[in-house]
Protein backbone atom coordinates (compact mmCIF):
# COMPACT_ATOMS: atom_id res chain seq x y z
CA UNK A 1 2.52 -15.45 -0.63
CA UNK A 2 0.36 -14.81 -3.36
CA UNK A 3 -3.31 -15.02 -3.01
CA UNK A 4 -6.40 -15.42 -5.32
CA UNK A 5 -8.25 -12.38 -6.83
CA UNK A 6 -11.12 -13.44 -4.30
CA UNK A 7 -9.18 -13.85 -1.90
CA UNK A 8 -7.26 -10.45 -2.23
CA UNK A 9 -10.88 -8.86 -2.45
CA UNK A 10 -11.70 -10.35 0.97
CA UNK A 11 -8.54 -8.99 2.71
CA UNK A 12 -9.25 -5.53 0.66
CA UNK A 13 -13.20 -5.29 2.14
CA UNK A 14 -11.68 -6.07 5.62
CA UNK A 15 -9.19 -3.53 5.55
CA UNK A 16 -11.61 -1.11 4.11
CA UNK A 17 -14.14 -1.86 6.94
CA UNK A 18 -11.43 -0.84 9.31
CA UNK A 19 -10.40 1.96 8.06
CA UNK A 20 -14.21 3.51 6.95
CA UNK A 21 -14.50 2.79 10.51
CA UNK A 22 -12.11 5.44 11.57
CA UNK A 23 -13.78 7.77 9.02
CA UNK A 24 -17.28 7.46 10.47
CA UNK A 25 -15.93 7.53 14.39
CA UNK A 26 -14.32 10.88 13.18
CA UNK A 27 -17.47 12.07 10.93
CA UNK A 28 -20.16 11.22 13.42
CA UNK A 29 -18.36 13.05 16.32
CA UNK A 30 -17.88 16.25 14.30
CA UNK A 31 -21.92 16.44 14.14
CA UNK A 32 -22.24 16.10 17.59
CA UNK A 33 -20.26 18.17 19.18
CA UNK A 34 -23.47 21.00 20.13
CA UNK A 35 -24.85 18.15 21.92
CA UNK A 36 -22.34 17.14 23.68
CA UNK A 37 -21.28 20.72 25.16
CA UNK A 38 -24.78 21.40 25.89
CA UNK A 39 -25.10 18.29 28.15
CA UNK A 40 -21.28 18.13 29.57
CA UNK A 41 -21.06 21.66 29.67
CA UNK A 42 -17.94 22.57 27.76
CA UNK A 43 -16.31 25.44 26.51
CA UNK A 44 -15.32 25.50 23.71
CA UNK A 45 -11.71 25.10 24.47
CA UNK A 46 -12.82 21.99 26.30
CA UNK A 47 -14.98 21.09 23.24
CA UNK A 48 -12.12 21.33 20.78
CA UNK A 49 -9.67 18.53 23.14
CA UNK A 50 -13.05 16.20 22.36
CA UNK A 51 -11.94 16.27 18.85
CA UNK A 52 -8.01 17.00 19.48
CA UNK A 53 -7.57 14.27 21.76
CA UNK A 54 -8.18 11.75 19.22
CA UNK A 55 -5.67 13.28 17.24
CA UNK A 56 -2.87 14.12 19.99
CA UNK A 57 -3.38 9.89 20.72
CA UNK A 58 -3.40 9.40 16.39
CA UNK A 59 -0.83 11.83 15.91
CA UNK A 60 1.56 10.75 19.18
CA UNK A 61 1.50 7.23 18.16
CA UNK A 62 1.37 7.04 14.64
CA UNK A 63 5.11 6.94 13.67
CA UNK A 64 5.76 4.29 16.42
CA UNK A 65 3.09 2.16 15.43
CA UNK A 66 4.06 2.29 11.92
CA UNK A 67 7.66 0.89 13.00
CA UNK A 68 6.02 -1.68 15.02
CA UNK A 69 3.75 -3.00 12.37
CA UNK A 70 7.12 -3.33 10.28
CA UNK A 71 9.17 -5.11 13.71
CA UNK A 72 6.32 -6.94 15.47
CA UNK A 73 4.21 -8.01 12.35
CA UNK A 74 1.45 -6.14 10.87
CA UNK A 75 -1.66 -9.24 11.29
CA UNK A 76 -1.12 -8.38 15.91
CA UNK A 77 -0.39 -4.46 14.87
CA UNK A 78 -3.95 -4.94 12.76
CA UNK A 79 -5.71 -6.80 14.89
CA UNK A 80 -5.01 -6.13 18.57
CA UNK A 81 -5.25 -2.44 18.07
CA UNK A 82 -8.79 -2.99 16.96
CA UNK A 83 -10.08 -4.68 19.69
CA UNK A 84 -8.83 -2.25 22.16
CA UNK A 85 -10.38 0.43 19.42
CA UNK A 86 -13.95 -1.18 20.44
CA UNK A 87 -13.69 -1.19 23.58
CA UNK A 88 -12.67 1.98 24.22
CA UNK A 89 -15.46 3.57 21.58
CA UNK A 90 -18.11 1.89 23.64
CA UNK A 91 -16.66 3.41 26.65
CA UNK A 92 -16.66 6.92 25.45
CA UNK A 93 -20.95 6.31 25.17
CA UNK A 94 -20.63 5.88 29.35
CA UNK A 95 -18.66 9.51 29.98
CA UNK A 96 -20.49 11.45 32.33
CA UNK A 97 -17.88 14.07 32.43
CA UNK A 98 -15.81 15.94 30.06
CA UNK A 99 -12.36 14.28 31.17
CA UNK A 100 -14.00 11.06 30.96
CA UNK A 101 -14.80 11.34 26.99
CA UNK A 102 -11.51 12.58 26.25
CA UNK A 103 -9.57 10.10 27.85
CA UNK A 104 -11.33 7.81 25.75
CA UNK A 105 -11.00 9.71 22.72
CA UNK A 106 -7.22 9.61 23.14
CA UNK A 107 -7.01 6.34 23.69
CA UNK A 108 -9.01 5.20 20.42
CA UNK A 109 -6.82 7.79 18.72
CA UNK A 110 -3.69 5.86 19.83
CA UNK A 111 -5.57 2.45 18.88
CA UNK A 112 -5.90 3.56 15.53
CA UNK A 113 -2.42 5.02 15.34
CA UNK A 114 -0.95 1.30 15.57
CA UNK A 115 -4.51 0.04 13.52
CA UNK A 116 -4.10 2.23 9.93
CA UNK A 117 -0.15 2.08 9.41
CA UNK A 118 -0.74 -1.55 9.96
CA UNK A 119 -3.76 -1.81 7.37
CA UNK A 120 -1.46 0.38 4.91
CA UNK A 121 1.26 -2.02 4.97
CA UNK A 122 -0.64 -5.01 4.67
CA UNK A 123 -1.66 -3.30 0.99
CA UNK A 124 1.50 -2.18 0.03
CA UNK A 125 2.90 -4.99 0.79
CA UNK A 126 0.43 -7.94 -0.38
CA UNK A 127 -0.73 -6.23 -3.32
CA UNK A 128 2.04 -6.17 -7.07
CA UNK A 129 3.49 -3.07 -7.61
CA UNK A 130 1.62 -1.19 -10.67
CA UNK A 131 -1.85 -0.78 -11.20
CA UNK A 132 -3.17 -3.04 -9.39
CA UNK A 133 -1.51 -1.70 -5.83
CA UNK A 134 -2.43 2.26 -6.89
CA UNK A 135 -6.32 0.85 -7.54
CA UNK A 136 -6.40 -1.34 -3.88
CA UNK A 137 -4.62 2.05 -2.82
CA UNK A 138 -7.13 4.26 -3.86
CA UNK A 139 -9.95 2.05 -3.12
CA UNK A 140 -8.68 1.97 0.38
CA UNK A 141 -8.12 5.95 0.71
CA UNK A 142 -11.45 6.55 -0.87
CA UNK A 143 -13.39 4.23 1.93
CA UNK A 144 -11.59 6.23 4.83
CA UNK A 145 -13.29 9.17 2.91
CA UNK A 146 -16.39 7.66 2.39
CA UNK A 147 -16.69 6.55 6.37
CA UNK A 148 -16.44 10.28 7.09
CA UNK A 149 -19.11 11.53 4.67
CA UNK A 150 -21.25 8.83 6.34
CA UNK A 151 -20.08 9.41 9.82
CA UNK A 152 -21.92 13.02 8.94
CA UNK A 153 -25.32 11.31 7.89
CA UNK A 154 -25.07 8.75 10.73
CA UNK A 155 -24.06 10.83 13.22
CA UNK A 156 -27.11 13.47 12.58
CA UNK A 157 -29.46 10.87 12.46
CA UNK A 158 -28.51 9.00 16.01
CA UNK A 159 -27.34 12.39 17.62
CA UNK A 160 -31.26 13.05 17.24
CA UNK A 161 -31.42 10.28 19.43
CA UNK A 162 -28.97 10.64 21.92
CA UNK A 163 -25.41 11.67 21.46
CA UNK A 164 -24.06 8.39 23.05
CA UNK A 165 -25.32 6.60 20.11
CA UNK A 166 -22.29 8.33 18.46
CA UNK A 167 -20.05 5.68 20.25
CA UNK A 168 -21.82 2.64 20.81
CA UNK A 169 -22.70 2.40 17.04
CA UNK A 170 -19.46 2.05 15.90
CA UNK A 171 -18.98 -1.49 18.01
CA UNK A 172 -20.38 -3.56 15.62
CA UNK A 173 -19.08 -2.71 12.46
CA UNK A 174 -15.96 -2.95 14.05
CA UNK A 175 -16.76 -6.82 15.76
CA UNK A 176 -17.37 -7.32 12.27
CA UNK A 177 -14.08 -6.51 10.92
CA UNK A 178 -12.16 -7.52 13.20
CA UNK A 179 -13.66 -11.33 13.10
CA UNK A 180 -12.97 -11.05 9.24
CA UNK A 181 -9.66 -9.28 10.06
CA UNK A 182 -8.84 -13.07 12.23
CA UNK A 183 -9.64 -15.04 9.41
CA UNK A 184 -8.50 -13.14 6.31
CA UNK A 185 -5.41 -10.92 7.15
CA UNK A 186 -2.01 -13.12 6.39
CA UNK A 187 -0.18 -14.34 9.41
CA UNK A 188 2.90 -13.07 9.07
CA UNK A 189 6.33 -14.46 8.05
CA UNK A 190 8.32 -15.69 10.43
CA UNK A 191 11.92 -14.03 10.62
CA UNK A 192 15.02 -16.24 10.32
CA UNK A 193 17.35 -15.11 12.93
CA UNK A 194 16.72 -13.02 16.14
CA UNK A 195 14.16 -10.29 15.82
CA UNK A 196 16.15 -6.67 15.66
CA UNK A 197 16.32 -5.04 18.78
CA UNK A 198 13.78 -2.32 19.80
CA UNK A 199 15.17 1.26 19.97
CA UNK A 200 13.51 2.09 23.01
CA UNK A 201 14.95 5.47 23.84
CA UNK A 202 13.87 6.40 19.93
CA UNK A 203 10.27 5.55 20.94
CA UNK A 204 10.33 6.68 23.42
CA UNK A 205 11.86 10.42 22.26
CA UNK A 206 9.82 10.60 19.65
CA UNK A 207 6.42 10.02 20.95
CA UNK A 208 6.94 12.39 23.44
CA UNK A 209 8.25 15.15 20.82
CA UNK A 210 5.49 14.66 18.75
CA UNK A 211 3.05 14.42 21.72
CA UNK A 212 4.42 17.91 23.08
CA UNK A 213 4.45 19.46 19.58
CA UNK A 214 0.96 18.12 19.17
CA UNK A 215 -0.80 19.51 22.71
CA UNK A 216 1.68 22.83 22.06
CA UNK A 217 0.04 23.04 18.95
CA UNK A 218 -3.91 22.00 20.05
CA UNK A 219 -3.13 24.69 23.56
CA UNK A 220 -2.47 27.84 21.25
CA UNK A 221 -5.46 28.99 20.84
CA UNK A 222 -6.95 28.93 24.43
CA UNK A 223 -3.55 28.71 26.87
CA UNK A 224 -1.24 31.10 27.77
CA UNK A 225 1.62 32.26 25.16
CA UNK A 226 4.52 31.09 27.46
CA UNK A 227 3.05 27.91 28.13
CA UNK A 228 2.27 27.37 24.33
CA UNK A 229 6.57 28.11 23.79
CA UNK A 230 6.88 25.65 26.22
CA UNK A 231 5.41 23.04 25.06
CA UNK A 232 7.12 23.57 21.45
CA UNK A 233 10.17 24.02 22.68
CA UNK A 234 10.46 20.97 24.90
CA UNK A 235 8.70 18.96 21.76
CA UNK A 236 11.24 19.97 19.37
CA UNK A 237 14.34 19.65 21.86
CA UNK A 238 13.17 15.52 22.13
CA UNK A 239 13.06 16.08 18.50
CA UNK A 240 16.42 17.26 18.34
CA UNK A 241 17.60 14.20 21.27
CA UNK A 242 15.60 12.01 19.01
CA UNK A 243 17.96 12.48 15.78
CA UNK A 244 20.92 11.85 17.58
CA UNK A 245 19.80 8.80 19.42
CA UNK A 246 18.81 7.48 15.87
CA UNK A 247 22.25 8.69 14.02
CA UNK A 248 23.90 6.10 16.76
CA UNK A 249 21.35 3.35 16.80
CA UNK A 250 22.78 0.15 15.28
CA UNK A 251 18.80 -0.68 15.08
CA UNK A 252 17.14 3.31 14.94
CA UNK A 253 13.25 3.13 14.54
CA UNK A 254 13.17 5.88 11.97
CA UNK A 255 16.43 5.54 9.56
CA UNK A 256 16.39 9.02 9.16
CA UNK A 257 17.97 8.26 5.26
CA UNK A 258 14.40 7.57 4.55
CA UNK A 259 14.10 11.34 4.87
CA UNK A 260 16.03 12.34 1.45
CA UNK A 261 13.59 10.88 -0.59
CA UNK A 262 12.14 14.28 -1.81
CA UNK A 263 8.64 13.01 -2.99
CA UNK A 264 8.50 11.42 -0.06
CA UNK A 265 8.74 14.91 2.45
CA UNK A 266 7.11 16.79 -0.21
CA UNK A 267 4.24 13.99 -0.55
CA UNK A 268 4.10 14.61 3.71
CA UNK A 269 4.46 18.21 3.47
CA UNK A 270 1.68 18.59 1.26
CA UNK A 271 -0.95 15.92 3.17
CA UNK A 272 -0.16 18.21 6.38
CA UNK A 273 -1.19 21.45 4.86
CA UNK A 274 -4.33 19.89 2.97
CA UNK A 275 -5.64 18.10 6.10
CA UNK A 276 -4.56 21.27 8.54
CA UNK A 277 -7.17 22.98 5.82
CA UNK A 278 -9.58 20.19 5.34
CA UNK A 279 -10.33 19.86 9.23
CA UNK A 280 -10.06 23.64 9.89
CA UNK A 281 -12.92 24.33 7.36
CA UNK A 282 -15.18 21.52 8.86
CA UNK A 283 -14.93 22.56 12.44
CA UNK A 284 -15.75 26.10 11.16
CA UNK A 285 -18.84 25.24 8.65
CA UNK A 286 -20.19 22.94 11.80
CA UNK A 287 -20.24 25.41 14.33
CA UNK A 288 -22.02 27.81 11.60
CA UNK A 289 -24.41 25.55 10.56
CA UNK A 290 -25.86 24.55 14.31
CA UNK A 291 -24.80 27.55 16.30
CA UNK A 292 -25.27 30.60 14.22
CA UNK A 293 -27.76 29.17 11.23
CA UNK A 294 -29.68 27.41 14.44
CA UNK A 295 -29.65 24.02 12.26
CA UNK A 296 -30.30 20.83 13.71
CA UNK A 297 -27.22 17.97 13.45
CA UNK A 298 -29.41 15.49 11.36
CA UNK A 299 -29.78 18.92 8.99
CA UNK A 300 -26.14 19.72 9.15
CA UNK A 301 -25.33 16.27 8.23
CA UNK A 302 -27.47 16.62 4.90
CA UNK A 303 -25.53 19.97 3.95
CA UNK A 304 -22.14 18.83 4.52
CA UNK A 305 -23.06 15.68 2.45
CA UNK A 306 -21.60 17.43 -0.33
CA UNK A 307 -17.99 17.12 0.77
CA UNK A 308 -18.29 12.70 0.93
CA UNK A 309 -18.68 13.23 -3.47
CA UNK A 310 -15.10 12.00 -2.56
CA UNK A 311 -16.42 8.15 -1.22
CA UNK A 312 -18.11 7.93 -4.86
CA UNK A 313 -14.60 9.64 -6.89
CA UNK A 314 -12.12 8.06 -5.25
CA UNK A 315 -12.54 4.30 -5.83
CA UNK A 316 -14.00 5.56 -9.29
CA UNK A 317 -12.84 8.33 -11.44
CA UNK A 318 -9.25 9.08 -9.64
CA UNK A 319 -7.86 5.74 -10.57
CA UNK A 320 -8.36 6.87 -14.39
CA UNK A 321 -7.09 10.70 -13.71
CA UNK A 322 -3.89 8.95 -12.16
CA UNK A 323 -3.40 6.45 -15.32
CA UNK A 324 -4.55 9.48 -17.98
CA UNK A 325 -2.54 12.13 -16.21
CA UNK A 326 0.02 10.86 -13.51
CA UNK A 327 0.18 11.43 -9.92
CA UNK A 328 1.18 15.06 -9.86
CA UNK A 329 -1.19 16.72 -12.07
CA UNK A 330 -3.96 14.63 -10.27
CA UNK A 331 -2.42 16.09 -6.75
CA UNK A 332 -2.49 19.85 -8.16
CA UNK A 333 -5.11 19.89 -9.59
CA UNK A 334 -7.17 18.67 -6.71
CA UNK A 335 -5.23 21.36 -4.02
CA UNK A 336 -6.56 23.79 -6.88
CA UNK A 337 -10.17 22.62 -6.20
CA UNK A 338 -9.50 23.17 -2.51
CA UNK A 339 -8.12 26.35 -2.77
CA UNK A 340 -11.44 27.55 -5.27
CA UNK A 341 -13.94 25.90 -2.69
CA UNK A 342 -12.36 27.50 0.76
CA UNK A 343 -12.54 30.73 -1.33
CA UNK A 344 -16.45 30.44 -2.22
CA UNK A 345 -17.16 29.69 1.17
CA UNK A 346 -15.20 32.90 2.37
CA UNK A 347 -18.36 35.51 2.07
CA UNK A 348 -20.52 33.66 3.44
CA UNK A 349 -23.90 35.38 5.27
CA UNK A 350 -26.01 34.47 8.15
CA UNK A 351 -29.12 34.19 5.63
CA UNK A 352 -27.00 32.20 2.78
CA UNK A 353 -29.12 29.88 0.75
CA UNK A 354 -27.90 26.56 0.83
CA UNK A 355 -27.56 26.51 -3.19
CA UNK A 356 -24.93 29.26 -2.54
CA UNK A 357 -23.13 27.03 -0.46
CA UNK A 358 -23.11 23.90 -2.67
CA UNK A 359 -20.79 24.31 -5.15
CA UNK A 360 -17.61 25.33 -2.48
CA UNK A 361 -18.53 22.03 -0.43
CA UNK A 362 -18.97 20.13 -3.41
CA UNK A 363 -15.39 21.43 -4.77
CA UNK A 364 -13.55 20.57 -1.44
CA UNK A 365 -14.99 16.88 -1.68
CA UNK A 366 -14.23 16.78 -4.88
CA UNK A 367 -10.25 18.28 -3.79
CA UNK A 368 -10.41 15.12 -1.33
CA UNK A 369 -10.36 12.62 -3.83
CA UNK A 370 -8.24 13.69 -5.92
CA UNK A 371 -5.65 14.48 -3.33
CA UNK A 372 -5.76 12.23 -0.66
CA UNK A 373 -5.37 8.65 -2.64
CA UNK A 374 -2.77 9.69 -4.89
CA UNK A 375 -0.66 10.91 -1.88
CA UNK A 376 -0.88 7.88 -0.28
CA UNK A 377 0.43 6.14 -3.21
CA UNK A 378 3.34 8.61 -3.59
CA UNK A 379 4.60 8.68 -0.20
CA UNK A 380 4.03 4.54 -0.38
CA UNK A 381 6.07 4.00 -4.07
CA UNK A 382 9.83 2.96 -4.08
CA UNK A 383 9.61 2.59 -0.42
CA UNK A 384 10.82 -1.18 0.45
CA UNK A 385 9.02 -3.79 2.05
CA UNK A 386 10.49 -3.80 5.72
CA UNK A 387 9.85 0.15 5.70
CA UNK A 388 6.65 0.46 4.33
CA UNK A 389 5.06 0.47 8.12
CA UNK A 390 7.60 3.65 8.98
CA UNK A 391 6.10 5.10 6.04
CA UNK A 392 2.81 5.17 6.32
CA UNK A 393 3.18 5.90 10.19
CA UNK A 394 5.49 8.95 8.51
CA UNK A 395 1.98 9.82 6.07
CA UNK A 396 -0.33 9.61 9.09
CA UNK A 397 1.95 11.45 11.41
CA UNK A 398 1.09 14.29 9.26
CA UNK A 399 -2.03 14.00 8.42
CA UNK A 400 -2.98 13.78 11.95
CA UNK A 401 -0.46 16.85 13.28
CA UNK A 402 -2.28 18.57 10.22
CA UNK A 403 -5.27 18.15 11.65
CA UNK A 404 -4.44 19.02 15.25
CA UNK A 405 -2.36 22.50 13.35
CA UNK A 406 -5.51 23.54 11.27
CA UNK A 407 -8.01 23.37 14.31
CA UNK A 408 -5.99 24.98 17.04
CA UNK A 409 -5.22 27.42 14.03
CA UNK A 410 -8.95 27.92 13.25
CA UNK A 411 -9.79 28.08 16.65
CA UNK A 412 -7.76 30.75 17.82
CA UNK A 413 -8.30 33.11 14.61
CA UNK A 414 -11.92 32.72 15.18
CA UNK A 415 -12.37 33.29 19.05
CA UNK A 416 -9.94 36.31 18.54
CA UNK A 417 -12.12 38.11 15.49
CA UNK A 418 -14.98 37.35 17.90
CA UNK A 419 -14.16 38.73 20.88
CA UNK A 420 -16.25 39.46 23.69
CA UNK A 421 -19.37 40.61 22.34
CA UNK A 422 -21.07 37.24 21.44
CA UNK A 423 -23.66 39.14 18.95
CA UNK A 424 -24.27 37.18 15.54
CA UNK A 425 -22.66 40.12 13.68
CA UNK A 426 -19.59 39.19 15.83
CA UNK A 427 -20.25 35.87 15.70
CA UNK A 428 -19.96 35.66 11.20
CA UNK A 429 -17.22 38.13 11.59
CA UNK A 430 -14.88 35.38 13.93
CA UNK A 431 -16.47 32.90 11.13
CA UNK A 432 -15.05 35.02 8.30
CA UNK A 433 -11.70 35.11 9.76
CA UNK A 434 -11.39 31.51 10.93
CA UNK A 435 -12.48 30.83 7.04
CA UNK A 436 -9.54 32.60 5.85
CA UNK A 437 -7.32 29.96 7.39
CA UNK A 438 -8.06 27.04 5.43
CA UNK A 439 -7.75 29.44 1.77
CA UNK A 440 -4.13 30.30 2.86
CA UNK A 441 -3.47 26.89 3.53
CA UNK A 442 -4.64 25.09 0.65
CA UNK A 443 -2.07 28.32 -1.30
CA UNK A 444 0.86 26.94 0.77
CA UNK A 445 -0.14 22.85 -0.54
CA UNK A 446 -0.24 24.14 -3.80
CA UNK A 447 3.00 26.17 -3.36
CA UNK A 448 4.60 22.61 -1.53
CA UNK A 449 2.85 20.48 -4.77
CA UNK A 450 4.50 22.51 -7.80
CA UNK A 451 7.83 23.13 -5.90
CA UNK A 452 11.29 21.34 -6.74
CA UNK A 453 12.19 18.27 -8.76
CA UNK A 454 9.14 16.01 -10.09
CA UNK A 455 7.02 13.29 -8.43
CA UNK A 456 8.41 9.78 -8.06
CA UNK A 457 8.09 8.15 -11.40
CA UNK A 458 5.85 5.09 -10.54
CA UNK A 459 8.08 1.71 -10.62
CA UNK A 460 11.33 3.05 -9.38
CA UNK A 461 13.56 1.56 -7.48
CA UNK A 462 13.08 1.40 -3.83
CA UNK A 463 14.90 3.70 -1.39
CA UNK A 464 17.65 2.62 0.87
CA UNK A 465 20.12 3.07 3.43
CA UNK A 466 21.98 4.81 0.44
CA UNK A 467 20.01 7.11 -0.53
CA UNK A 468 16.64 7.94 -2.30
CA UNK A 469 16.16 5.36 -5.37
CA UNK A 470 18.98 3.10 -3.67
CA UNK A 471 17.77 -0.44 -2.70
CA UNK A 472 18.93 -1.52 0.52
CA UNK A 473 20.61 -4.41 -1.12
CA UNK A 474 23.14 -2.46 -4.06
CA UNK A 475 26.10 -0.58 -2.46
CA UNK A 476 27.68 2.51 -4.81
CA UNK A 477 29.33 1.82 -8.25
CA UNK A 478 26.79 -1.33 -8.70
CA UNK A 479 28.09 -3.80 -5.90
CA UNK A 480 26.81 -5.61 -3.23
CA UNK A 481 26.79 -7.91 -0.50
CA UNK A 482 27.32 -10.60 -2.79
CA UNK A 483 29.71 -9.19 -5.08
CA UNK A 484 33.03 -10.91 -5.11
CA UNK A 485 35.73 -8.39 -3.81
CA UNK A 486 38.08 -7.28 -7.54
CA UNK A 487 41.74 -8.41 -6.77
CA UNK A 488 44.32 -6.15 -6.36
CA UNK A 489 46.81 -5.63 -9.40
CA UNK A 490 49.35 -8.51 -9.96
CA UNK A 491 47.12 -10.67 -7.76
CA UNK A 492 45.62 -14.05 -9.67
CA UNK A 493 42.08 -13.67 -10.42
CA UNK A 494 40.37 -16.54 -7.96
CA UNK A 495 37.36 -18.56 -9.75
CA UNK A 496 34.44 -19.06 -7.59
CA UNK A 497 33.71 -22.89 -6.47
CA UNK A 498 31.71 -25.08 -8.67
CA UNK A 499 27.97 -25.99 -7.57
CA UNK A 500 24.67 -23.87 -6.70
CA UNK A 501 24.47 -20.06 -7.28
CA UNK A 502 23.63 -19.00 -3.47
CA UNK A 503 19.80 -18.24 -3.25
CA UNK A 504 18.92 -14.71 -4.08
CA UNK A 505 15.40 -15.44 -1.98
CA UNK A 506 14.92 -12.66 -0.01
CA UNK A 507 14.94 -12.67 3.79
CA UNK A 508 11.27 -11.96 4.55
């Protein structure tokens, strides 16, 4: 259904309010995380689930609830998700115990797993392919940016307050959206026929592997080794009962063909090793800026201000480095501005100026906008309709288990090169090391972004059952499902019947 510039504005700004929403939940949260073990009493195992259990829920959920916004319609996989999102973000203000916060921290992590697949969708679906989808596209990845650089400032200036604010802020924004979410987002087409059947056992396999792979991952750096293997190795077993169950389904919830299309992984590959970086270096420059630098969260939200230049880039300048330059150049060059800021970060001191700092944090926002929007686009193009949900659940799925690698990752590096002594030389030393995680990483992106055959050329065909660049609808050698069988040798060549071509309307 096609819709009036206004009106495709209006469904943009909602969208974007949903998903800036996520951003500032995520920014806020990282600023006050002090406060929050100095009042709950965590250690700092305990304080890293606060953070991980949003992404075990995101991460867990993420690839089911993009195939559900794709099999159950993406307006309820929008909508309902939200309001479940509030509720639970006002309850995590009420946690008087540790346990308390991060079961509602997982739960507004699965929330939004079903909530941003389903806002992705609607985009690459509603929106023309071209210029016009790659600008909403961008738009949309810059706001998620732009929540987080003003979840930082937010979140200083209300955990000066009171922590709690953290939470209950976030309700009305998202009453907001989701009001204009009722009125705005398309209802969506109703399906001629009986509605596919659910793979269930698919779901249900692969939530659990990633869940597993997920917690095995977030547990490394504080639980014993052989309970660590355990947890991978169960994960990736369900991975491995997971494939099979989908190489039988008549109806699988991932059709794992999807998985040839090389821009596509490499588009994944490369958003798991950015974010795994991205989140890594935040958690580290955080706990520097309070804990060692003695800075107060409404300060450490001005100083990492530098990484949100991405909320002013993205909607702005990328869209013309992607039309100027292309999608890949864009994407490298940005991992290189990663790579260069993790590096000036790497010697830093506990008496560092803050103009020493600047440049690094401005170079890693900078990395963010030019990466993050144009990989969403990537992993979005020649994807068709009824599989656009699957792949954006695919995108999130590993942005979120990047996330979830780079802290546990960070974490562990840092609390080894610490060690017992707890001295501020020890201290910057577990600081240093856990800073030399996010460098590597942003080498291996940059190693995933130049590797094999080129980017998707924008426009392509779709992919489908077939293969990569295959739509679902042409079979090999150029025929269809509505190409007339060629007779056999010495048979009489049949004319079709007289009247109406058959309709060539899609099926929505």
């Amino acid at each position: 259904m096609s819709r009036s510039p206004a009106a495709s504005r209006a469904l943009l700004l909602v969208l974007c309010g949903a998903i800036f929403l996520e951003g500032v939940d995520i920014g806020m949260l990282n600023v006050a995380l002090p406060p929050i073990r100095a009042e709950l009493g965590l250690s700092t195992g305990e304080l890293t689930w606060v953070m991980s259990a949003y992404v075990l829920g995101y991460g867990g959920f993420m690839l089911l609830g993009g195939r559900a916004a794709d099999l159950f319609g993406r307006r309820r996989m929008f909508l309902v998700p939200l309001a479940v999102f509030t509720v639970f973000s006002g309850l995590g203000g009420l946690a008087a115990e540790g346990w308390t916060l991060i079961g509602a921290r997982f739960a507004t992590g699965a929330c939004a797993a079903f909530m941003a697949p389903a806002g992705l969708s609607i985009i690459t679906t509603g929106f023309p392919a071209g210029p016009r989808r790659d600008r909403a596209l961008l738009i949309y990845s810059g706001t998620a940016g732009g929540g987080f650089s003003a979840g930082l400032v937010a979140g200083g200036l209300l955990t000066a307050v009171d922590w709690r604010w953290v939470f209950f802020a976030p309700m009305v924004p998202a009453l907001l959206a989701l009001v204009g979410g009722y009125r705005l987002v398309p209802r969506d087409a109703v399906r001629d026929g009986a509605r596919p059947p659910v793979d269930v056992a698919g779901a249900l396999t692969v939530t659990g592997a990633v869940l597993l792979l997920v917690l095995g991952v977030e547990q490394a750096a504080h639980a014993p080794v052989l309970r660590t293997a355990a947890l991978l190795a169960a994960g990736v077993a369900l991975l491995a009962v997971f494939v099979v169950i989908e190489r039988r389904s008549a109806a699988p919830l991932v059709r794992l063909g999807i998985l040839r299309s090389w821009p596509l992984v490499r588009a994944n590959a490369t958003g798991l090793l950015f974010t795994a970086g991205f989140f890594g270096f935040q958690f580290v420059a955080v706990l520097y800026f309070q804990e060692l630098r003695g800075w107060s969260a409404e300060r450490t939200s001005y100083a990492m201000l530098a990484m949100g230049a991405d909320a002013v880039l993205a909607p702005l300048l990328t869209p013309r480095l992607v039309r100027r330059f292309g999608h890949a150049r864009v994407i490298v060059a940005g991992l290189l501005c990663a790579g260069v800021g993790y590096a000036l970060f790497l010697p830093v001191r506990a008496d560092w100026p803050y103009p020493a700092m600047f440049p690094g944090m401005l170079l890693i926002g900078v990395a963010f906008a030019l990466v993050y929007g144009p990989l969403t686009i990537v992993a979005t193009d020649g994807v068709a309709a009824a599989e656009q949900g699957l792949a954006g659940g695919l995108l999130y799925t590993s942005y979120q288990f990047g996330a979830a690698f780079g802290l546990s990752a960070v974490t562990a590096v840092t609390v080894a090169a610490t060690g017992a002594g707890g001295t501020p030389g020890a201290v910057l030393a577990g600081y240093h090391a856990g800073l030399a995680v996010p460098a590597g990483l942003a080498v291996a992106a940059l190693l995933v972004g130049v590797a094999g055959p080129g980017w998707r050329r924008p426009g392509a065909p779709p992919d489908g059952p077939d293969g990569p660049g295959r739509r679902p609808d042409v079979k090999r050698h150029g025929r269809g499902p509505h190409t007339a069988p060629r007779p056999c040798r010495g048979e009489p060549q049949v004319r079709p019947p007289s009247g109406p071509a058959p309709s060539r309307t899609p099926v929505p």
